[in-house]
PDB file of N, CA and C in Angstrom:
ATOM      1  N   UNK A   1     106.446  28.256 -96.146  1.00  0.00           N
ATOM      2  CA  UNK A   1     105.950  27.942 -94.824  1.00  0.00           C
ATOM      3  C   UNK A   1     106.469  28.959 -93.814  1.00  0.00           C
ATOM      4  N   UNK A   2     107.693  29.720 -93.852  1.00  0.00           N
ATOM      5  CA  UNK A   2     108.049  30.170 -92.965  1.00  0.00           C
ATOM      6  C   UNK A   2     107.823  31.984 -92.942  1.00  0.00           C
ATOM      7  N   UNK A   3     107.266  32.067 -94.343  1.00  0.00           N
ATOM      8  CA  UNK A   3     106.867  33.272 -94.231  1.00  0.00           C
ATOM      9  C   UNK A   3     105.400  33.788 -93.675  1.00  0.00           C
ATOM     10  N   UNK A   4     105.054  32.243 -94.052  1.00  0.00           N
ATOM     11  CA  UNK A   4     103.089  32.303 -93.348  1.00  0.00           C
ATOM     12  C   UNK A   4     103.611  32.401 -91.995  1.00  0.00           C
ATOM     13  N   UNK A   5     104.905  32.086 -91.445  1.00  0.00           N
ATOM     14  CA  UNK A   5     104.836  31.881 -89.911  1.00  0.00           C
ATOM     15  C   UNK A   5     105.234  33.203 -89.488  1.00  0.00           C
ATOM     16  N   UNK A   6     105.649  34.181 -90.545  1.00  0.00           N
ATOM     17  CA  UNK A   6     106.271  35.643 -89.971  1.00  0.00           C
ATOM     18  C   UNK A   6     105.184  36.380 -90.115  1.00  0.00           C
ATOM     19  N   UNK A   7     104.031  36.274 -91.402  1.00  0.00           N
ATOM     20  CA  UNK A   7     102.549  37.084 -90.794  1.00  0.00           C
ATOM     21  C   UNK A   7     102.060  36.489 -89.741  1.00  0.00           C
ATOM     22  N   UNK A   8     102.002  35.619 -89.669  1.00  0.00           N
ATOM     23  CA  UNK A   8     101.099  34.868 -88.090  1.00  0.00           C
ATOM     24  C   UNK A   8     102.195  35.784 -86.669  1.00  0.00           C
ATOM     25  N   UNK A   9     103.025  35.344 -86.943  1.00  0.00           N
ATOM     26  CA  UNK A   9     103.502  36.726 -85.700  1.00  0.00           C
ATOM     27  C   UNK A   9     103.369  37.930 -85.584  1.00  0.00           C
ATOM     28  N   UNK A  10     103.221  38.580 -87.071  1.00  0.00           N
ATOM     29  CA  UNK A  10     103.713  40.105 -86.902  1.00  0.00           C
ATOM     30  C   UNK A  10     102.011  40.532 -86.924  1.00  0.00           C
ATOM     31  N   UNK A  11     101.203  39.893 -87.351  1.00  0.00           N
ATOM     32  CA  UNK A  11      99.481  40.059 -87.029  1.00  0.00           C
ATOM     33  C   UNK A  11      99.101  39.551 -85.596  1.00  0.00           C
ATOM     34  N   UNK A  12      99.824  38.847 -85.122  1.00  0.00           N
ATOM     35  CA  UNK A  12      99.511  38.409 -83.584  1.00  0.00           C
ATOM     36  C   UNK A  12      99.244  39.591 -82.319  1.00  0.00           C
ATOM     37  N   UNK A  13     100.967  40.217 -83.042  1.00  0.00           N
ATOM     38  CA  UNK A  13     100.831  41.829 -81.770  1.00  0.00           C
ATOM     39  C   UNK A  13     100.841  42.926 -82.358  1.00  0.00           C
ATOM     40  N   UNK A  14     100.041  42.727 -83.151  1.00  0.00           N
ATOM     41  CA  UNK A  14     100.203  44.050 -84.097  1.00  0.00           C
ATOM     42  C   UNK A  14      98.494  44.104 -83.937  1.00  0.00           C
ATOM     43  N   UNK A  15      98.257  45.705 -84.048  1.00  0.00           N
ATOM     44  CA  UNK A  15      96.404  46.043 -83.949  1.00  0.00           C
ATOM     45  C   UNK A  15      95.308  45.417 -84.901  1.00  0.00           C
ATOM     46  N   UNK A  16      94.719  45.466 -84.419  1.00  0.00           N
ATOM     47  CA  UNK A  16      93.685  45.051 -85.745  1.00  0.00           C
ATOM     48  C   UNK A  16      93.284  46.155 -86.421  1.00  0.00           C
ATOM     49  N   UNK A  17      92.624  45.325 -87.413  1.00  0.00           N
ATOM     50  CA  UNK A  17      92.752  46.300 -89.356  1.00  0.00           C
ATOM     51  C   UNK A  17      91.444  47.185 -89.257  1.00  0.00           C
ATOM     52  N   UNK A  18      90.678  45.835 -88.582  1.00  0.00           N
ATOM     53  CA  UNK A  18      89.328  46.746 -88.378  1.00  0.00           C
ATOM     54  C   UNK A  18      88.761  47.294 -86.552  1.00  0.00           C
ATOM     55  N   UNK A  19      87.421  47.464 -86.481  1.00  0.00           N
ATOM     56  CA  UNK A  19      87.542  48.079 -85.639  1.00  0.00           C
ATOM     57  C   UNK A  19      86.156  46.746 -85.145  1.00  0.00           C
ATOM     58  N   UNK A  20      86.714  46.821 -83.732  1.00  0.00           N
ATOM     59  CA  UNK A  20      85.678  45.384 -82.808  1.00  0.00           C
ATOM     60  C   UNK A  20      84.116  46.484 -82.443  1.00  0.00           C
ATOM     61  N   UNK A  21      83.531  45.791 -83.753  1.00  0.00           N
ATOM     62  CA  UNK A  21      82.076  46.250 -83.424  1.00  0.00           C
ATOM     63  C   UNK A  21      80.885  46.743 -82.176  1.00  0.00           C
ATOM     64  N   UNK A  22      81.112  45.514 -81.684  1.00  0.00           N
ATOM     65  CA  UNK A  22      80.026  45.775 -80.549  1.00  0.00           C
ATOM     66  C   UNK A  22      80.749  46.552 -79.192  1.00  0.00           C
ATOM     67  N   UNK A  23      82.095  46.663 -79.222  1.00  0.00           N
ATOM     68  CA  UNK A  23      82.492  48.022 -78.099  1.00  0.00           C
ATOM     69  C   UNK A  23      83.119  49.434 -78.811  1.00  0.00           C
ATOM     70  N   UNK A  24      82.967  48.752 -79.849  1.00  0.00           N
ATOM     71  CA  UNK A  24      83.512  50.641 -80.517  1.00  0.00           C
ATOM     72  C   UNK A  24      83.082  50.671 -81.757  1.00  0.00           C
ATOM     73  N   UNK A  25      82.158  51.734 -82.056  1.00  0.00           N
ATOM     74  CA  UNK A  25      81.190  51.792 -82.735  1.00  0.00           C
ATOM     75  C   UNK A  25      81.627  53.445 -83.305  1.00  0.00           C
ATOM     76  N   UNK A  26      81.316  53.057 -84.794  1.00  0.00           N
ATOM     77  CA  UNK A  26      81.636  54.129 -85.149  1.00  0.00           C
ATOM     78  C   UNK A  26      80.719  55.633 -85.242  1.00  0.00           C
ATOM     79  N   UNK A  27      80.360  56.779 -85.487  1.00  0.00           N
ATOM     80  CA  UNK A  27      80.129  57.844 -84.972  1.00  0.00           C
ATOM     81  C   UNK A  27      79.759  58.037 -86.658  1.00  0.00           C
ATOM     82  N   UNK A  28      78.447  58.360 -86.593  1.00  0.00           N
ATOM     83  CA  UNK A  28      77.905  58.248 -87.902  1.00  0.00           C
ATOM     84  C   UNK A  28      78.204  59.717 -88.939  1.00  0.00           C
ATOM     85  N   UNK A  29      78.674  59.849 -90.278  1.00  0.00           N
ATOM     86  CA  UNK A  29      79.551  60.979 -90.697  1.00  0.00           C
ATOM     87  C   UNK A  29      78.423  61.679 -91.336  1.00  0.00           C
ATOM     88  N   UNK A  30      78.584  63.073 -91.613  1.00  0.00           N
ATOM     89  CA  UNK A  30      78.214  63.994 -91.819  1.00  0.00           C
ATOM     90  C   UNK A  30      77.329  63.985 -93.204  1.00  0.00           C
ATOM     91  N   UNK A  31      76.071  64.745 -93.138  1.00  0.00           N
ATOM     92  CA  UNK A  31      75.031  63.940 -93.873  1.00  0.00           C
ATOM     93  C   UNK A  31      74.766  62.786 -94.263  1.00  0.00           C
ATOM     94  N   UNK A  32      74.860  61.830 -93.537  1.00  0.00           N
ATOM     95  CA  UNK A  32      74.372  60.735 -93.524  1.00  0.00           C
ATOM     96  C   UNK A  32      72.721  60.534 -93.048  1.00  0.00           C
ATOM     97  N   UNK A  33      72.196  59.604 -94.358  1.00  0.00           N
ATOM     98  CA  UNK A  33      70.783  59.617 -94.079  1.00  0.00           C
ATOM     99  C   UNK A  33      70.499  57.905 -93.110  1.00  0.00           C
ATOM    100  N   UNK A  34      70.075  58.489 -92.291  1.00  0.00           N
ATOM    101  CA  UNK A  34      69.640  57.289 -91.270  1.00  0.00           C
ATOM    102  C   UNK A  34      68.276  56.496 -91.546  1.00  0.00           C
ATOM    103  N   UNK A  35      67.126  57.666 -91.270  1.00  0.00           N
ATOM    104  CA  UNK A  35      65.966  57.476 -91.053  1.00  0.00           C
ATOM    105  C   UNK A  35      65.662  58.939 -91.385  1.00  0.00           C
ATOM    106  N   UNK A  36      64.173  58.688 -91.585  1.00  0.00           N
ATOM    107  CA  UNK A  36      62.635  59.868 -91.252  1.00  0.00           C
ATOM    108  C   UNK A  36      61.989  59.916 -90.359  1.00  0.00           C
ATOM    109  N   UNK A  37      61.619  60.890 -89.555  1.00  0.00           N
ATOM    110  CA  UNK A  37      60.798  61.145 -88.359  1.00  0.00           C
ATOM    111  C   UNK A  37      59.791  62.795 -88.969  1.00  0.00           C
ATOM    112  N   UNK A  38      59.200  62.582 -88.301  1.00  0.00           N
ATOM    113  CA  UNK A  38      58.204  63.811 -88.388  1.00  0.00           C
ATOM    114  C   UNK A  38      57.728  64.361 -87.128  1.00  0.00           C
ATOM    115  N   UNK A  39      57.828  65.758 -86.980  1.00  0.00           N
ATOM    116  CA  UNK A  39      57.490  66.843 -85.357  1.00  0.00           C
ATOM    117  C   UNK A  39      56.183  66.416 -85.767  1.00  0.00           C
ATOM    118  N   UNK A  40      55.109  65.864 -85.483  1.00  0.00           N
ATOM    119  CA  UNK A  40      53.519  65.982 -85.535  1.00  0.00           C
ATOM    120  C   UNK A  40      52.933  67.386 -85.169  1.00  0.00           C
ATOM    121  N   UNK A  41      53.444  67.618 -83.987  1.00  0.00           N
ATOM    122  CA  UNK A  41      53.184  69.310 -83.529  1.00  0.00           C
ATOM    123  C   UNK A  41      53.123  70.531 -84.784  1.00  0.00           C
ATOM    124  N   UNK A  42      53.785  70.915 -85.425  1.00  0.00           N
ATOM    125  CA  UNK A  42      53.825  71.413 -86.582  1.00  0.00           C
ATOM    126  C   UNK A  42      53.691  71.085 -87.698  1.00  0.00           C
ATOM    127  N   UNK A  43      53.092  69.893 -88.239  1.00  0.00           N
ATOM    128  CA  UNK A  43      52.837  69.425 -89.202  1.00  0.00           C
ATOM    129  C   UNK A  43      51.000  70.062 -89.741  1.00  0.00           C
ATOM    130  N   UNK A  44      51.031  70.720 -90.607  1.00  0.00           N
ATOM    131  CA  UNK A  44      49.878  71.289 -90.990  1.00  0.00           C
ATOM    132  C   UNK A  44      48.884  70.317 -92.264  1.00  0.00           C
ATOM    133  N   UNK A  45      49.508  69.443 -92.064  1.00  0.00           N
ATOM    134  CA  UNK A  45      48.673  68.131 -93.489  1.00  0.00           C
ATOM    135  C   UNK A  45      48.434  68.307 -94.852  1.00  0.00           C
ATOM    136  N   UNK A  46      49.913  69.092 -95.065  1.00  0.00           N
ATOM    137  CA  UNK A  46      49.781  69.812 -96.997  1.00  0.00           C
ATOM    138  C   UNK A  46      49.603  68.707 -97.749  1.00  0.00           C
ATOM    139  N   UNK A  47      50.017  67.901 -97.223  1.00  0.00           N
ATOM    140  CA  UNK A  47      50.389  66.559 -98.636  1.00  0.00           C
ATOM    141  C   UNK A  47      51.296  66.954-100.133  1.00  0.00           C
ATOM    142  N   UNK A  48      52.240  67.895 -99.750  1.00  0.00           N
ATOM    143  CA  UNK A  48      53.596  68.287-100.150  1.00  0.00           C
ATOM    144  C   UNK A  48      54.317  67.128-100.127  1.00  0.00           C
ATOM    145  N   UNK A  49      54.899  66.687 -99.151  1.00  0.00           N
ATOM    146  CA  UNK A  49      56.067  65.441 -98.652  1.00  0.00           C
ATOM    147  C   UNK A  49      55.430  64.564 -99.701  1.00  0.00           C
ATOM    148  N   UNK A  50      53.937  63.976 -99.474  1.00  0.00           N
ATOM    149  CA  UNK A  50      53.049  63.238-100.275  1.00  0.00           C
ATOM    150  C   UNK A  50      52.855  62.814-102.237  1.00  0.00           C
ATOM    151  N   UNK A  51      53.393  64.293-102.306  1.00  0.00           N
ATOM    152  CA  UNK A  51      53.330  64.101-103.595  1.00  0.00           C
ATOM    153  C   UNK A  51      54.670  64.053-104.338  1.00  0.00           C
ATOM    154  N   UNK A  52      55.735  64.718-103.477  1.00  0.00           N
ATOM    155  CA  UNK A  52      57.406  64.825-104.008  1.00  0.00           C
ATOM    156  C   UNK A  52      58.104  63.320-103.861  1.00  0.00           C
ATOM    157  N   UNK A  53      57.379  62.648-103.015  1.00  0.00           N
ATOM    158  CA  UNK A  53      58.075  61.399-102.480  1.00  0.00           C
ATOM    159  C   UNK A  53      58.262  60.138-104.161  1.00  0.00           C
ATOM    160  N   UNK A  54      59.343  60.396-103.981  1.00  0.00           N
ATOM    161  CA  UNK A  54      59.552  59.307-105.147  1.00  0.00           C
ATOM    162  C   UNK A  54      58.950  57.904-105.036  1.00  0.00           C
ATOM    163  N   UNK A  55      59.184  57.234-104.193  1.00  0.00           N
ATOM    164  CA  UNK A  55      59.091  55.892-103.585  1.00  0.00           C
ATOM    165  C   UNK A  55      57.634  55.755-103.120  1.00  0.00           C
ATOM    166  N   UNK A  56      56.847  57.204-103.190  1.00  0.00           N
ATOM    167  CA  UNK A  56      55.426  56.670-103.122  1.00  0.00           C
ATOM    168  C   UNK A  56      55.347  55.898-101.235  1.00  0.00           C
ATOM    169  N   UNK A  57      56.225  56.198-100.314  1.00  0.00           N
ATOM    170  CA  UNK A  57      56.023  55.817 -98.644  1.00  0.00           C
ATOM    171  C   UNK A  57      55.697  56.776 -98.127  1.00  0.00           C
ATOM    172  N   UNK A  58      54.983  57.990 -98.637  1.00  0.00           N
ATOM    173  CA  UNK A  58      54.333  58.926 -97.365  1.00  0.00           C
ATOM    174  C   UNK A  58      52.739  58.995 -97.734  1.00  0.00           C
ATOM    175  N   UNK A  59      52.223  58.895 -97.176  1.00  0.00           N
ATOM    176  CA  UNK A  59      50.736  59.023 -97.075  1.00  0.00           C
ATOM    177  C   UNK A  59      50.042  59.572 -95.808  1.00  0.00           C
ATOM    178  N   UNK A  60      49.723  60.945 -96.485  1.00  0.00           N
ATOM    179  CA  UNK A  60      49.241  62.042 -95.730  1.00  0.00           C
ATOM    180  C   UNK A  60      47.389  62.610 -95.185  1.00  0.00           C
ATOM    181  N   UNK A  61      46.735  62.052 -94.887  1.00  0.00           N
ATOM    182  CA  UNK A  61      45.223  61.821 -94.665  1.00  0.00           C
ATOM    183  C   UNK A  61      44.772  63.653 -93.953  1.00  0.00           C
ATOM    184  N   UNK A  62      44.484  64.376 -94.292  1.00  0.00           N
ATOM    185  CA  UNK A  62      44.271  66.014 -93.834  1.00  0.00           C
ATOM    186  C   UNK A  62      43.162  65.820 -93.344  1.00  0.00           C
ATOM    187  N   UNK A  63      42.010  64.856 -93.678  1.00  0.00           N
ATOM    188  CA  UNK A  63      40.935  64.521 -93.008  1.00  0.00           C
ATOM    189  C   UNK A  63      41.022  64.065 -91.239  1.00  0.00           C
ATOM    190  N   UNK A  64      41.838  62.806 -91.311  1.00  0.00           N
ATOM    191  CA  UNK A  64      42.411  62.224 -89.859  1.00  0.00           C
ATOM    192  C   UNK A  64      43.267  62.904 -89.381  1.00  0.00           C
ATOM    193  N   UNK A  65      43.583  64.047 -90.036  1.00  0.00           N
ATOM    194  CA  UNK A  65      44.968  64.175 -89.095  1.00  0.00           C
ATOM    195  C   UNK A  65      46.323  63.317 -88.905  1.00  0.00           C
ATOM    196  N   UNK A  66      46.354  62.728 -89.697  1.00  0.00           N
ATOM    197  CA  UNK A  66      47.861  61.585 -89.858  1.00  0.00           C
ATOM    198  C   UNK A  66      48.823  61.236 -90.853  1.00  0.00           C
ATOM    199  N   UNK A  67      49.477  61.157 -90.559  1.00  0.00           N
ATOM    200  CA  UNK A  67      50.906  60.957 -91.105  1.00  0.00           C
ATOM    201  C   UNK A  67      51.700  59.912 -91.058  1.00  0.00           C
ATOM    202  N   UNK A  68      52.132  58.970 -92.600  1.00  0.00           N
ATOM    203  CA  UNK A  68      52.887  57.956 -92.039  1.00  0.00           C
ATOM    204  C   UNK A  68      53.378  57.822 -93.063  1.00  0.00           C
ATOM    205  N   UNK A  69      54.411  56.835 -92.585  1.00  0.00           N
ATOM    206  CA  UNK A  69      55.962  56.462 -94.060  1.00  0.00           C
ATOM    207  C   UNK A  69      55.813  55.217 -93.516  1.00  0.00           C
ATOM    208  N   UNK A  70      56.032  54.504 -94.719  1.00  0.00           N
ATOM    209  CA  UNK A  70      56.368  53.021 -94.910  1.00  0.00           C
ATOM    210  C   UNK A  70      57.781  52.976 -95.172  1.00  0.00           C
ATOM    211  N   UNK A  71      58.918  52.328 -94.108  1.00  0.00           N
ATOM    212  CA  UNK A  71      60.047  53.089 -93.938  1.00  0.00           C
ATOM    213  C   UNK A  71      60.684  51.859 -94.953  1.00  0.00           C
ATOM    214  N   UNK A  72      59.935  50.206 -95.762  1.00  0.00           N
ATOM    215  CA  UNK A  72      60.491  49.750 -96.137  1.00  0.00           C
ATOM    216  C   UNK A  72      60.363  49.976 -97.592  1.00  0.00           C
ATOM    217  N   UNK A  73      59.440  51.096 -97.826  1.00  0.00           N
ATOM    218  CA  UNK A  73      59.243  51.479 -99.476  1.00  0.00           C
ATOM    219  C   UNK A  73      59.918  52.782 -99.355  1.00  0.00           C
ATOM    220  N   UNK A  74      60.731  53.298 -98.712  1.00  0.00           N
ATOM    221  CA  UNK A  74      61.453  54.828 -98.239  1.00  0.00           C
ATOM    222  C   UNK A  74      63.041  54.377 -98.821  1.00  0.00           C
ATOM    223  N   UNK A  75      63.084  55.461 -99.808  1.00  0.00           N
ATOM    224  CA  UNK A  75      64.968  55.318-100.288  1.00  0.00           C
ATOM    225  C   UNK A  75      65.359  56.009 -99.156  1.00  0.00           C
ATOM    226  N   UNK A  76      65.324  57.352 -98.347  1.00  0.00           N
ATOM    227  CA  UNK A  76      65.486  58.141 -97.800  1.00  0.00           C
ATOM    228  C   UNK A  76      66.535  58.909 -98.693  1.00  0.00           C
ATOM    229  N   UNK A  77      65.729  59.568 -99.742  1.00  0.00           N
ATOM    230  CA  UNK A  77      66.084  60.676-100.716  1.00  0.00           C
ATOM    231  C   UNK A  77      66.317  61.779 -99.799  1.00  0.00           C
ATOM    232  N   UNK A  78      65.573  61.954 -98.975  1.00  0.00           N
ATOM    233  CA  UNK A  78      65.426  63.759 -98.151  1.00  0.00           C
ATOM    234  C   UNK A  78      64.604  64.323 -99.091  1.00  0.00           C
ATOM    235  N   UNK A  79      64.362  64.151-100.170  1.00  0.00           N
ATOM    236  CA  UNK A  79      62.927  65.196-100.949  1.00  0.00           C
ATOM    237  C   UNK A  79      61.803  65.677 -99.896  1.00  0.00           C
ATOM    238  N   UNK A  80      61.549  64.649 -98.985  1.00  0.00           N
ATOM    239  CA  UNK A  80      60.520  65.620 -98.095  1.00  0.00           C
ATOM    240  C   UNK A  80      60.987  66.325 -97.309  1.00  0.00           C
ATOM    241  N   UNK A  81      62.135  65.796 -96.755  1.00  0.00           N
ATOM    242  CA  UNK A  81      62.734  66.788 -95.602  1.00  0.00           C
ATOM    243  C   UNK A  81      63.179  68.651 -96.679  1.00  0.00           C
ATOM    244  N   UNK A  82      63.160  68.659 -97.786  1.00  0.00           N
ATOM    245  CA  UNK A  82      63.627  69.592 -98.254  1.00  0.00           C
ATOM    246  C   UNK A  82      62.391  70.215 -98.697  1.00  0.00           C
ATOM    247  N   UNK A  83      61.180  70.018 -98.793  1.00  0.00           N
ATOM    248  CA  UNK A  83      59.981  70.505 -99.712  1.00  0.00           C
ATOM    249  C   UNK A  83      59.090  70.868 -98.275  1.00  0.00           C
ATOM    250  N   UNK A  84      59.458  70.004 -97.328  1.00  0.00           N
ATOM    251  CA  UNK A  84      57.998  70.382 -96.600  1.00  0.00           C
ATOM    252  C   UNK A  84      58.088  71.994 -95.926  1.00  0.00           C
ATOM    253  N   UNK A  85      56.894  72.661 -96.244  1.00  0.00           N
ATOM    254  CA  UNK A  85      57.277  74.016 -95.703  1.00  0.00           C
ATOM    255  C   UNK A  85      57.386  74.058 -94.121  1.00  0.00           C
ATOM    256  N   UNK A  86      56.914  73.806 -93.915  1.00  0.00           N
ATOM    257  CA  UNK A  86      57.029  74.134 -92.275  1.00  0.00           C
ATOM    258  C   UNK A  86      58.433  73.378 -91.450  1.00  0.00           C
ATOM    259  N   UNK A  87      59.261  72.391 -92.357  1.00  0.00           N
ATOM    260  CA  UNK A  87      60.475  71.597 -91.833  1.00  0.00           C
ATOM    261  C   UNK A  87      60.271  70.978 -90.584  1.00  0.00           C
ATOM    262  N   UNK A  88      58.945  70.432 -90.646  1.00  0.00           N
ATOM    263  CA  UNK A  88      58.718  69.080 -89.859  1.00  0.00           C
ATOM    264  C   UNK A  88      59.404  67.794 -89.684  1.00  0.00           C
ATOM    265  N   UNK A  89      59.933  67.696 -90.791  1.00  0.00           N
ATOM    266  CA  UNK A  89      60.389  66.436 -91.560  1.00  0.00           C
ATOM    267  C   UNK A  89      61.486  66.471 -91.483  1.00  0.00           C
ATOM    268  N   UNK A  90      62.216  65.577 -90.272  1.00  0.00           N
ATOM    269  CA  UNK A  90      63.489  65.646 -89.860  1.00  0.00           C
ATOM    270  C   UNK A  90      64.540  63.994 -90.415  1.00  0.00           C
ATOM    271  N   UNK A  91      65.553  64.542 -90.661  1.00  0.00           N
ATOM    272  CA  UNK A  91      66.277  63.066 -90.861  1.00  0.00           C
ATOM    273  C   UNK A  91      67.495  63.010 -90.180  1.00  0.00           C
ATOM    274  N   UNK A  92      67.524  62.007 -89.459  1.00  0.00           N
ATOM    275  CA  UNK A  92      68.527  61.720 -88.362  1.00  0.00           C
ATOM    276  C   UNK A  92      69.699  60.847 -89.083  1.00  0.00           C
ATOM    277  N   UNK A  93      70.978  61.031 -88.490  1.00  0.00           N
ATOM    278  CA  UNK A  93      72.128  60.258 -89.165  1.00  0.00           C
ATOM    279  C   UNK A  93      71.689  58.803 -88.264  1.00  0.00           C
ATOM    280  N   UNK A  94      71.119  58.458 -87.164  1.00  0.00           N
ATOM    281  CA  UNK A  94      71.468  57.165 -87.149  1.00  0.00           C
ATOM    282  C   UNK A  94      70.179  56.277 -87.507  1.00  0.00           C
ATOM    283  N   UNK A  95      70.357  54.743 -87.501  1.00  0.00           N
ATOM    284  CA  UNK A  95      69.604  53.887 -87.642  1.00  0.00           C
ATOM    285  C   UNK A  95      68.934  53.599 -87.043  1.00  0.00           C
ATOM    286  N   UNK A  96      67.608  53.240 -87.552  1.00  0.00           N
ATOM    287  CA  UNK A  96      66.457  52.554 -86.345  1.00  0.00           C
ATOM    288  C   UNK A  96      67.212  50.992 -86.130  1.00  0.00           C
ATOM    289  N   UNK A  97      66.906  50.027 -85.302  1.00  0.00           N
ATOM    290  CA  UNK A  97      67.608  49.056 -84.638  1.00  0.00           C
ATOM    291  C   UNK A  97      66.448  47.941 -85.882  1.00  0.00           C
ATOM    292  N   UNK A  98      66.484  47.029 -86.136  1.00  0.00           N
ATOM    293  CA  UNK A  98      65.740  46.100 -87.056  1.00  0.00           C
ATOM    294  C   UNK A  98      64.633  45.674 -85.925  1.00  0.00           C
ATOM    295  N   UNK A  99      63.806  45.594 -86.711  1.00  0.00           N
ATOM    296  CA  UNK A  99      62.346  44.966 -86.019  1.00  0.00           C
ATOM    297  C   UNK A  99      62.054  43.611 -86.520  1.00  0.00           C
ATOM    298  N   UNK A 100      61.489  42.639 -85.551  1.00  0.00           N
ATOM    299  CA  UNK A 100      61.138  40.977 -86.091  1.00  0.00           C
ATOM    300  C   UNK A 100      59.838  41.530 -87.105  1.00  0.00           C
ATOM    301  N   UNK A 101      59.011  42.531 -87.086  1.00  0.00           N
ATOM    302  CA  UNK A 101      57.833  42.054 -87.757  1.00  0.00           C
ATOM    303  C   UNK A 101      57.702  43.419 -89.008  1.00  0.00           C
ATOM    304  N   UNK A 102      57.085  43.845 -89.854  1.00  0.00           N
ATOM    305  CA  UNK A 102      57.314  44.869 -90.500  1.00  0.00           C
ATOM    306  C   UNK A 102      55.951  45.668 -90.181  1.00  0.00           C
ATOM    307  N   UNK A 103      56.283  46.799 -89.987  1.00  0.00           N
ATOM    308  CA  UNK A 103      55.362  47.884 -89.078  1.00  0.00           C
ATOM    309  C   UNK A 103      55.597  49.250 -90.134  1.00  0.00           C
ATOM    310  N   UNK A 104      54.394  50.029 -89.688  1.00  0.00           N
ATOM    311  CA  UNK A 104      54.541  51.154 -90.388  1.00  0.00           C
ATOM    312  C   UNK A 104      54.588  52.616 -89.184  1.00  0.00           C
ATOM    313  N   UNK A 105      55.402  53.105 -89.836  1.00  0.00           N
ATOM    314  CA  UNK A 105      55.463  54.732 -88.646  1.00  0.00           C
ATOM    315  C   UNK A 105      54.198  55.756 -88.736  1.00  0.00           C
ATOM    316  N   UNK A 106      53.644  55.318 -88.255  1.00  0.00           N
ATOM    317  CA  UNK A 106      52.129  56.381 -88.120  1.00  0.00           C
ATOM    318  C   UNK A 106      52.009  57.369 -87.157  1.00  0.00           C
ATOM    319  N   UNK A 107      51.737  58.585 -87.219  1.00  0.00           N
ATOM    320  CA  UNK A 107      51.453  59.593 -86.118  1.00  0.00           C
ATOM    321  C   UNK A 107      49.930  60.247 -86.507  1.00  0.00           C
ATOM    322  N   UNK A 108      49.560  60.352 -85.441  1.00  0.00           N
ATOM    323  CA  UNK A 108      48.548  61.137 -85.489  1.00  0.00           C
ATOM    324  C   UNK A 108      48.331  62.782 -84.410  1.00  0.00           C
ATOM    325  N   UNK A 109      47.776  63.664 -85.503  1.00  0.00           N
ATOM    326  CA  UNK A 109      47.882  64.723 -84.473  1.00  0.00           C
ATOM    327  C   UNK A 109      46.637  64.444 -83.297  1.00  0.00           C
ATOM    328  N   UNK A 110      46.561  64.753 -82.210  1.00  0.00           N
ATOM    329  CA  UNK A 110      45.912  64.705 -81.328  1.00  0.00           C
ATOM    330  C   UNK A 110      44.880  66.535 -81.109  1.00  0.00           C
TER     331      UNK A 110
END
């Protein structure tokens, strides 16, 4: 009993182990895959990304002009970010925020 009472003190004023989430947030580390985004501007509609994609989430239309990933069938390998010639295909270290409904990332060139 009296040793549970010497951690209960010495954890009382002593720091915490981990770190308090919602005001200090950690700083996302070096190659870390977040997400996929695509420059539309330079995207020329090879259907490269299209065919390297393991997971089968990019679907590339050269007819419409559009581009989209199904970000919940996406491992985020980076295979497209590494194949597409023109390096449209950018991957960011942080996270998209969760969405209530499931949506797909579509761009279209204009």
């Amino acid at each position: 009993m009296f040793r549970m009472l010497g951690n209960i003190i010495r954890n009382l004023f002593s720091k915490p182990a981990t770190r308090r989430y919602p005001h200090t947030k950690r700083e996302p580390f070096e190659n870390a895959r977040g997400c996929i985004d695509v420059d539309i501007s330079n995207c020329i509609f090879c259907g490269i990304c299209q065919k390297k994609c393991p997971a089968d989430a990019i679907k590339v239309s050269k007819d419409g002009k559009s581009w989209e990933i199904d970000p919940y069938k996406c491992i985020i390998c980076n295979v497209c970010t590494e194949t597409c010639p023109k390096k449209c295909i950018l991957s960011s270290p942080e996270y998209k925020a969760p969405e209530y409904q499931k949506s797909v990332n579509r761009r279209i060139k204009e």
